[in-house]
N, C-alpha and C. Protein backbone atom coordinates (compact mmCIF):
# COMPACT_ATOMS: atom_id res chain seq x y z
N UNK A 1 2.98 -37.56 -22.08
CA UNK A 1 3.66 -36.43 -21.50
C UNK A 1 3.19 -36.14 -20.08
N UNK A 2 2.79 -37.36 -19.14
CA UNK A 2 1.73 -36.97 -18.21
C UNK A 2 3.24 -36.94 -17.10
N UNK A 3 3.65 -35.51 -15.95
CA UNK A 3 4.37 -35.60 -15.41
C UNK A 3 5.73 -34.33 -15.78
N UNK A 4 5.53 -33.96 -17.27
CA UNK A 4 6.36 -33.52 -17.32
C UNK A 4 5.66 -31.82 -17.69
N UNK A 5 6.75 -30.70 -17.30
CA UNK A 5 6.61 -29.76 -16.75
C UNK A 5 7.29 -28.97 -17.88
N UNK A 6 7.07 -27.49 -17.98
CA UNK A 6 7.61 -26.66 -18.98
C UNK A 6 8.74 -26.28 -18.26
N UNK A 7 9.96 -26.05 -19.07
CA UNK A 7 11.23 -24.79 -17.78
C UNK A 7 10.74 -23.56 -17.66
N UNK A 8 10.01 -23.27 -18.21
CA UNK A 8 9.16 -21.80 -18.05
C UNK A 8 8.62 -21.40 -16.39
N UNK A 9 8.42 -22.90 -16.24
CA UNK A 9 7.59 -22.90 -14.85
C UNK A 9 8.40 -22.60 -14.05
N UNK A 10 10.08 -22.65 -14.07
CA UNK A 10 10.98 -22.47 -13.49
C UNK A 10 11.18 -20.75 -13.37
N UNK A 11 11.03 -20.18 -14.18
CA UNK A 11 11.04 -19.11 -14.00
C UNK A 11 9.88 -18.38 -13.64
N UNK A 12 8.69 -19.10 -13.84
CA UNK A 12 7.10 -18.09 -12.94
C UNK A 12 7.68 -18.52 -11.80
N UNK A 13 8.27 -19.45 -10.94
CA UNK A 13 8.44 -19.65 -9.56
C UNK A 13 9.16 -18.25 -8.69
N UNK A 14 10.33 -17.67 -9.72
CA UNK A 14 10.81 -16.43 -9.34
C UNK A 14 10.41 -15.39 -9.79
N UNK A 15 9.74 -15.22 -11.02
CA UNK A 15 9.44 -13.95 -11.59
C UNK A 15 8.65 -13.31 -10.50
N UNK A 16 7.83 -13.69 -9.46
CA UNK A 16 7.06 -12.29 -8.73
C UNK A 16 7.77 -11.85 -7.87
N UNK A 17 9.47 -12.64 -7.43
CA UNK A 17 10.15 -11.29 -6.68
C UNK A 17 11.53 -10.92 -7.77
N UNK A 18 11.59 -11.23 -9.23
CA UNK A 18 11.64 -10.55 -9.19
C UNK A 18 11.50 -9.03 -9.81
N UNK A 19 10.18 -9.20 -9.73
CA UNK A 19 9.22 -7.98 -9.88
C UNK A 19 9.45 -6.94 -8.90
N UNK A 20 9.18 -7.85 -7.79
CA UNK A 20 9.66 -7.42 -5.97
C UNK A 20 10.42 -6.24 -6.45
N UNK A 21 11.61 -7.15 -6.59
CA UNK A 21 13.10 -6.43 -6.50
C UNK A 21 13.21 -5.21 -7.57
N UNK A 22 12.20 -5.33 -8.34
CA UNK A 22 12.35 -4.05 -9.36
C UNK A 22 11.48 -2.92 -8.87
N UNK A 23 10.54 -3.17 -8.05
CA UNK A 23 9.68 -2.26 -7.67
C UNK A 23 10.50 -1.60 -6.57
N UNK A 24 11.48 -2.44 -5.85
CA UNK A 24 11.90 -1.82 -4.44
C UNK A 24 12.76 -1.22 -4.63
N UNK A 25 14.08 -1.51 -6.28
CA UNK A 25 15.28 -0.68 -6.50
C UNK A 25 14.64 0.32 -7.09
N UNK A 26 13.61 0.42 -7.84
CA UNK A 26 13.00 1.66 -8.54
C UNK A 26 12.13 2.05 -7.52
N UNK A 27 11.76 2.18 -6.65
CA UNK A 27 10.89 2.96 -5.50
C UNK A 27 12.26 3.94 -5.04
N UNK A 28 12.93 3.04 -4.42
CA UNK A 28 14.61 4.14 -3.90
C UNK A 28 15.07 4.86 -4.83
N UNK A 29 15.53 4.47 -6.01
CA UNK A 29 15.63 5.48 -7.19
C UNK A 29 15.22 6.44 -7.69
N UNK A 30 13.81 6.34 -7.81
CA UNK A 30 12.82 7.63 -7.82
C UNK A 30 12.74 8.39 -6.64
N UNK A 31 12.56 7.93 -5.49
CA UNK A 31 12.84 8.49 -4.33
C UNK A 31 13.92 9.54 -4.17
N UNK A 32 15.16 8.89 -4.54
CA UNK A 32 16.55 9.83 -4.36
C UNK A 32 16.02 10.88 -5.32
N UNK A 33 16.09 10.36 -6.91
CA UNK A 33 15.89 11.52 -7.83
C UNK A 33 15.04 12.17 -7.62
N UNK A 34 13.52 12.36 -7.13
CA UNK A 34 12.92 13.12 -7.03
C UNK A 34 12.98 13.91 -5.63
N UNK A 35 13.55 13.34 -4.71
CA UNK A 35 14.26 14.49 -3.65
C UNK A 35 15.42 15.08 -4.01
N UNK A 36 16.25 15.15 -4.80
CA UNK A 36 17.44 15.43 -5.18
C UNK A 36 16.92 16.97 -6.21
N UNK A 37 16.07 16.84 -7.24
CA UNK A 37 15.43 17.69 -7.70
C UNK A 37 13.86 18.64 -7.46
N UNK A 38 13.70 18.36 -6.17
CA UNK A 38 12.84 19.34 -5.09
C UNK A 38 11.30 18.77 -5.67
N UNK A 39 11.25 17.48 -6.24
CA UNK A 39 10.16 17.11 -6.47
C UNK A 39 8.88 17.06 -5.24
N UNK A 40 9.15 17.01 -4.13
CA UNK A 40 8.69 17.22 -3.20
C UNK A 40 7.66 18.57 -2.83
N UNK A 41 8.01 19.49 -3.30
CA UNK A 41 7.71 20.94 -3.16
C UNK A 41 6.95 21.23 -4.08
N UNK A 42 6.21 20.15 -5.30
CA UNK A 42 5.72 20.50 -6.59
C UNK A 42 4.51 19.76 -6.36
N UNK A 43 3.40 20.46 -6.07
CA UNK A 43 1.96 20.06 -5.67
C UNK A 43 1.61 19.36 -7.26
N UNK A 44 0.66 17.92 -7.38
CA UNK A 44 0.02 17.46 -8.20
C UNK A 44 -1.19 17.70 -8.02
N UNK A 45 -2.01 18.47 -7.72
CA UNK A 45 -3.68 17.78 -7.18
C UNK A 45 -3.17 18.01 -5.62
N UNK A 46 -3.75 16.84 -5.18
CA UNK A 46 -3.82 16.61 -3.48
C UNK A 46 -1.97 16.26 -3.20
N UNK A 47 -1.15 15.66 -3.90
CA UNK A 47 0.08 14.99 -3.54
C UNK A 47 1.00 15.53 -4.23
N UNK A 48 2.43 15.83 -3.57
CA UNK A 48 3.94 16.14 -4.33
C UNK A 48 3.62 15.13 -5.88
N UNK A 49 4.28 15.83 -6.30
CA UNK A 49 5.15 15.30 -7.51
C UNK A 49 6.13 13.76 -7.35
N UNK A 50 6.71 13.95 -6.32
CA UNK A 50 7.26 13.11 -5.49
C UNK A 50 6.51 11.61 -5.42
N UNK A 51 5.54 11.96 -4.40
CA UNK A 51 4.43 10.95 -3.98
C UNK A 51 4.15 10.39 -5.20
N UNK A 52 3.68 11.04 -6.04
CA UNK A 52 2.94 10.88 -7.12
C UNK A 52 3.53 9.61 -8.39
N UNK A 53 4.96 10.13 -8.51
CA UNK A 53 5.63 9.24 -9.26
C UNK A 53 6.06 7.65 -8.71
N UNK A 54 6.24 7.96 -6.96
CA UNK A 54 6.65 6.88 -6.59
C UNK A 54 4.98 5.85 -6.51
N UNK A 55 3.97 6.66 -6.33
CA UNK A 55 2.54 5.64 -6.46
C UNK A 55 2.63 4.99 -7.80
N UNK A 56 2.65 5.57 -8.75
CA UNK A 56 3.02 5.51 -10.06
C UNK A 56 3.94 4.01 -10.11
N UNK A 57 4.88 4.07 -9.46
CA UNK A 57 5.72 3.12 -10.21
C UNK A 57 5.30 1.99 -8.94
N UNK A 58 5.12 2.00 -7.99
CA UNK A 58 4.64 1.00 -7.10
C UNK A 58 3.24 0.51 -7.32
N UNK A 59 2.30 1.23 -7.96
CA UNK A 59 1.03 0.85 -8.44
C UNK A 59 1.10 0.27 -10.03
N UNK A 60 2.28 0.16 -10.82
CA UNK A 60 2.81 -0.39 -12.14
C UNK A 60 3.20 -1.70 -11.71
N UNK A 61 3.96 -2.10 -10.74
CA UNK A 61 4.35 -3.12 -10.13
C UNK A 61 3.45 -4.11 -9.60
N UNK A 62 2.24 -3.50 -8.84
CA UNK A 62 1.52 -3.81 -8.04
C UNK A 62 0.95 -4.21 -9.63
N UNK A 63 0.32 -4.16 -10.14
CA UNK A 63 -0.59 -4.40 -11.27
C UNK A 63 0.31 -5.67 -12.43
N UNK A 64 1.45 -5.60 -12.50
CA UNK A 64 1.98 -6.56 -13.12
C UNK A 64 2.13 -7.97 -11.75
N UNK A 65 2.16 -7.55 -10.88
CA UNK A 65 1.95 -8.64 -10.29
C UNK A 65 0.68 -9.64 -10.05
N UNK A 66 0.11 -8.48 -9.98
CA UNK A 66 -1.26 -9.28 -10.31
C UNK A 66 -1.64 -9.92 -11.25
N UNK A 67 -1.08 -9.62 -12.57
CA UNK A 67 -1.35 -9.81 -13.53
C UNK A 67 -0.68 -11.76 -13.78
N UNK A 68 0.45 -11.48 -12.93
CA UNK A 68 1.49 -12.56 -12.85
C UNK A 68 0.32 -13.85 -12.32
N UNK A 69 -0.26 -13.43 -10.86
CA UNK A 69 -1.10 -14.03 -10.08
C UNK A 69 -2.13 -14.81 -10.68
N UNK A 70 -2.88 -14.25 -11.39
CA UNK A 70 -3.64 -14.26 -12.39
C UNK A 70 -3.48 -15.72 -12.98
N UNK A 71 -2.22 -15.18 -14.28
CA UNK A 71 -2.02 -16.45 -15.04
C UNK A 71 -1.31 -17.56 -14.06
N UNK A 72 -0.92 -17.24 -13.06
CA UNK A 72 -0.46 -18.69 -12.05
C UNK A 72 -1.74 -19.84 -11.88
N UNK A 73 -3.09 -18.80 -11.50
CA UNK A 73 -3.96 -19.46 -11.06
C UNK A 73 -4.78 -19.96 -12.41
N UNK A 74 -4.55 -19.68 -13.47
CA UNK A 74 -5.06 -20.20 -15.16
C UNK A 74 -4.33 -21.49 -15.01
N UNK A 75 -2.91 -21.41 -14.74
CA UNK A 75 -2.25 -22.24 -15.46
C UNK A 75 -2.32 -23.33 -14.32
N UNK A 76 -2.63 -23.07 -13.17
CA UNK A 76 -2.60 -24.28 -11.83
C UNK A 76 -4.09 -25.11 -12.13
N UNK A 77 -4.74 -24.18 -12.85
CA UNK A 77 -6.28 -24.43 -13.35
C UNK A 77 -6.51 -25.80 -14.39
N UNK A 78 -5.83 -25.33 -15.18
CA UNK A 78 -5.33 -26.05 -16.29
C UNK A 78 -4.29 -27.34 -16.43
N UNK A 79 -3.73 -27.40 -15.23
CA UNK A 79 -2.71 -28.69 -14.45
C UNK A 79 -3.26 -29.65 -13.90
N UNK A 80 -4.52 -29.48 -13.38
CA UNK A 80 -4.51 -30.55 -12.35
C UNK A 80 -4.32 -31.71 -13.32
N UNK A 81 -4.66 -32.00 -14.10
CA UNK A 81 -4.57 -33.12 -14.59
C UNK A 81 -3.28 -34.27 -15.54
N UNK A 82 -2.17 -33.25 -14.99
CA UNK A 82 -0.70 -33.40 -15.77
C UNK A 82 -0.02 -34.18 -15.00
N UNK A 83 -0.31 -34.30 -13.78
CA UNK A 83 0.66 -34.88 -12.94
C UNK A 83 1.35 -34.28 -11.97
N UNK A 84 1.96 -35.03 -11.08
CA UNK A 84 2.30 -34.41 -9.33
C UNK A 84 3.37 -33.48 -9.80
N UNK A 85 4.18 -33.44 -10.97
CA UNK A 85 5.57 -32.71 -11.07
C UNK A 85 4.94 -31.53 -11.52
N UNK A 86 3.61 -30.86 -12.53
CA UNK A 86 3.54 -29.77 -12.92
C UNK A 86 2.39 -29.56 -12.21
N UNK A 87 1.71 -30.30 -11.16
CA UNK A 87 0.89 -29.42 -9.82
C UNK A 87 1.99 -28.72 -9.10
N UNK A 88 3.08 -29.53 -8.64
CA UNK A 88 3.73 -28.70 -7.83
C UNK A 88 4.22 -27.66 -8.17
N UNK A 89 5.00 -27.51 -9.71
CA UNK A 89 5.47 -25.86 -10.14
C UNK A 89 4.45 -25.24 -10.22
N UNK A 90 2.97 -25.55 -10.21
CA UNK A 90 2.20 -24.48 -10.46
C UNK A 90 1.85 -23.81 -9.02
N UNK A 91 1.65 -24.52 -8.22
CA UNK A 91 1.67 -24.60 -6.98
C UNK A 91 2.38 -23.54 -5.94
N UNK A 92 3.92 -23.67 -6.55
CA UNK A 92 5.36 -23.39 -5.92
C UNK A 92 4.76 -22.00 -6.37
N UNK A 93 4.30 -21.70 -8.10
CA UNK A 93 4.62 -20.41 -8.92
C UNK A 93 3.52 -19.41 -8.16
N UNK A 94 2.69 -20.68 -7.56
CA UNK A 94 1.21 -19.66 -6.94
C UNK A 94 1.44 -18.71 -5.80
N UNK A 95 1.91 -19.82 -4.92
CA UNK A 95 2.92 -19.59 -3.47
C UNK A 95 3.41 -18.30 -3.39
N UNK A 96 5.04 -18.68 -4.21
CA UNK A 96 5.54 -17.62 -4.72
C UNK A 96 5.25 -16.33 -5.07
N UNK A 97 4.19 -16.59 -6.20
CA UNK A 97 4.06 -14.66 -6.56
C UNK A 97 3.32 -14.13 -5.61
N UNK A 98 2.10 -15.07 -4.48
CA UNK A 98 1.14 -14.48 -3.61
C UNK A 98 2.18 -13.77 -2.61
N UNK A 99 3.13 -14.29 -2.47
CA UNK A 99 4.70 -13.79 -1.57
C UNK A 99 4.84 -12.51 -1.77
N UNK A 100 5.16 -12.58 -3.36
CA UNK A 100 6.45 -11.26 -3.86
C UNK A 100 4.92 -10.47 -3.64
N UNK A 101 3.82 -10.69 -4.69
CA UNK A 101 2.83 -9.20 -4.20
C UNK A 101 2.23 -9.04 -3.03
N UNK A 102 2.43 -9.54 -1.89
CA UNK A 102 2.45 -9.34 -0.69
C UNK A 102 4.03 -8.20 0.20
N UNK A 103 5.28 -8.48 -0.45
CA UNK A 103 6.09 -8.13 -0.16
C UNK A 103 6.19 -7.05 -0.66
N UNK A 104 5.33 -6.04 -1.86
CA UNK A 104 5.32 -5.74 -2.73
C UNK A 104 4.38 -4.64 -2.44
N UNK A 105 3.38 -4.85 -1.98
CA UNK A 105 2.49 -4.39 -1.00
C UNK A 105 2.87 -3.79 0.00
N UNK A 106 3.48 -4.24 0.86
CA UNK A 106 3.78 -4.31 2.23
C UNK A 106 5.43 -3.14 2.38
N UNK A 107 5.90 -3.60 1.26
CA UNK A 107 7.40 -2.53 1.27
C UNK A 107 6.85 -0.81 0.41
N UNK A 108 6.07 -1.14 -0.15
CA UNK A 108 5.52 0.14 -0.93
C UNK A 108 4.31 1.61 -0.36
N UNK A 109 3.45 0.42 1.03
CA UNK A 109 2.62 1.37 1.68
C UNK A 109 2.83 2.43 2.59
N UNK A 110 3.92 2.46 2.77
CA UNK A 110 4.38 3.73 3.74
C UNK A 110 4.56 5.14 2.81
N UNK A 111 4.90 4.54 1.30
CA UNK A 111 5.39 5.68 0.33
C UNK A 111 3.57 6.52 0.52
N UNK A 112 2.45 5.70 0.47
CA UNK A 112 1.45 7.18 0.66
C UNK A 112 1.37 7.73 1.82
N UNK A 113 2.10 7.18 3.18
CA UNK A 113 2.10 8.25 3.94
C UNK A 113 3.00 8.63 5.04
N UNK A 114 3.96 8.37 4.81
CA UNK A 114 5.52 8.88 4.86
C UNK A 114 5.92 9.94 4.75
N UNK A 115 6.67 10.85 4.93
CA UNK A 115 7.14 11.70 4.47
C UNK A 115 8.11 11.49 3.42
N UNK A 116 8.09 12.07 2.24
CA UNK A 116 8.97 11.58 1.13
C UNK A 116 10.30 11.96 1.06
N UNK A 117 10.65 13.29 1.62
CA UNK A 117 12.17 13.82 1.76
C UNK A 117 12.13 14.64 2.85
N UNK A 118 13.40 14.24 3.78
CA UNK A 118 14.43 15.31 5.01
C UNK A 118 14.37 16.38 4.48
């Protein structure tokens, strides 16, 4: 079996965006709804209500991605010795998710200090 690759691997190659993409339609979503219902104006501690939920769901994201990262680098761990076709999906899957939780990162850090609603 030396060479051949799971289809699974086909899908860790996309699963960390799209994680991405769930963190970024549910960041706007919560966003609207919780400006829409004056979540903004409702102190937690130090941060809105607002803030709070959108850290919440961008720090849920942020943590399943990692989590993703993680088993990429188990399973690239565990390859070298399969052959050039399942180094490279592990490879591609590594690439990849270091991408989406970078993108993931990077689209989510303004929510702590932004203003959350007009």
């Amino acid at each position: 079996m030396t060479g051949r690759t799971s289809p699974f691997m086909l899908l860790a190659i996309v699963a960390g965006f799209i994680i991405w993409s769930s963190a970024f339609t549910l960041l706007y979503a919560a966003l609207s709804f919780g400006c829409s219902l004056g979540w903004q104006s409702v102190d937690v501690g130090p941060v809105s209500l607002n803030r709070l939920a959108l850290i919440l769901v961008w720090a849920g994201h942020l943590a399943a991605l990692g989590l993703l990262l993680q088993w990429c680098l188990k399973t690239r761990r565990d390859n070298v010795s399969r052959g050039q076709p399942a180094r490279f999906m592990t490879t591609a899957a590594l690439a990849s998710t270091s991408c989406a939780l970078f993108a993931t990162l990077w689209t989510g850090l303004p929510i702590t200090v932004v203003s959350t609603c007009m």
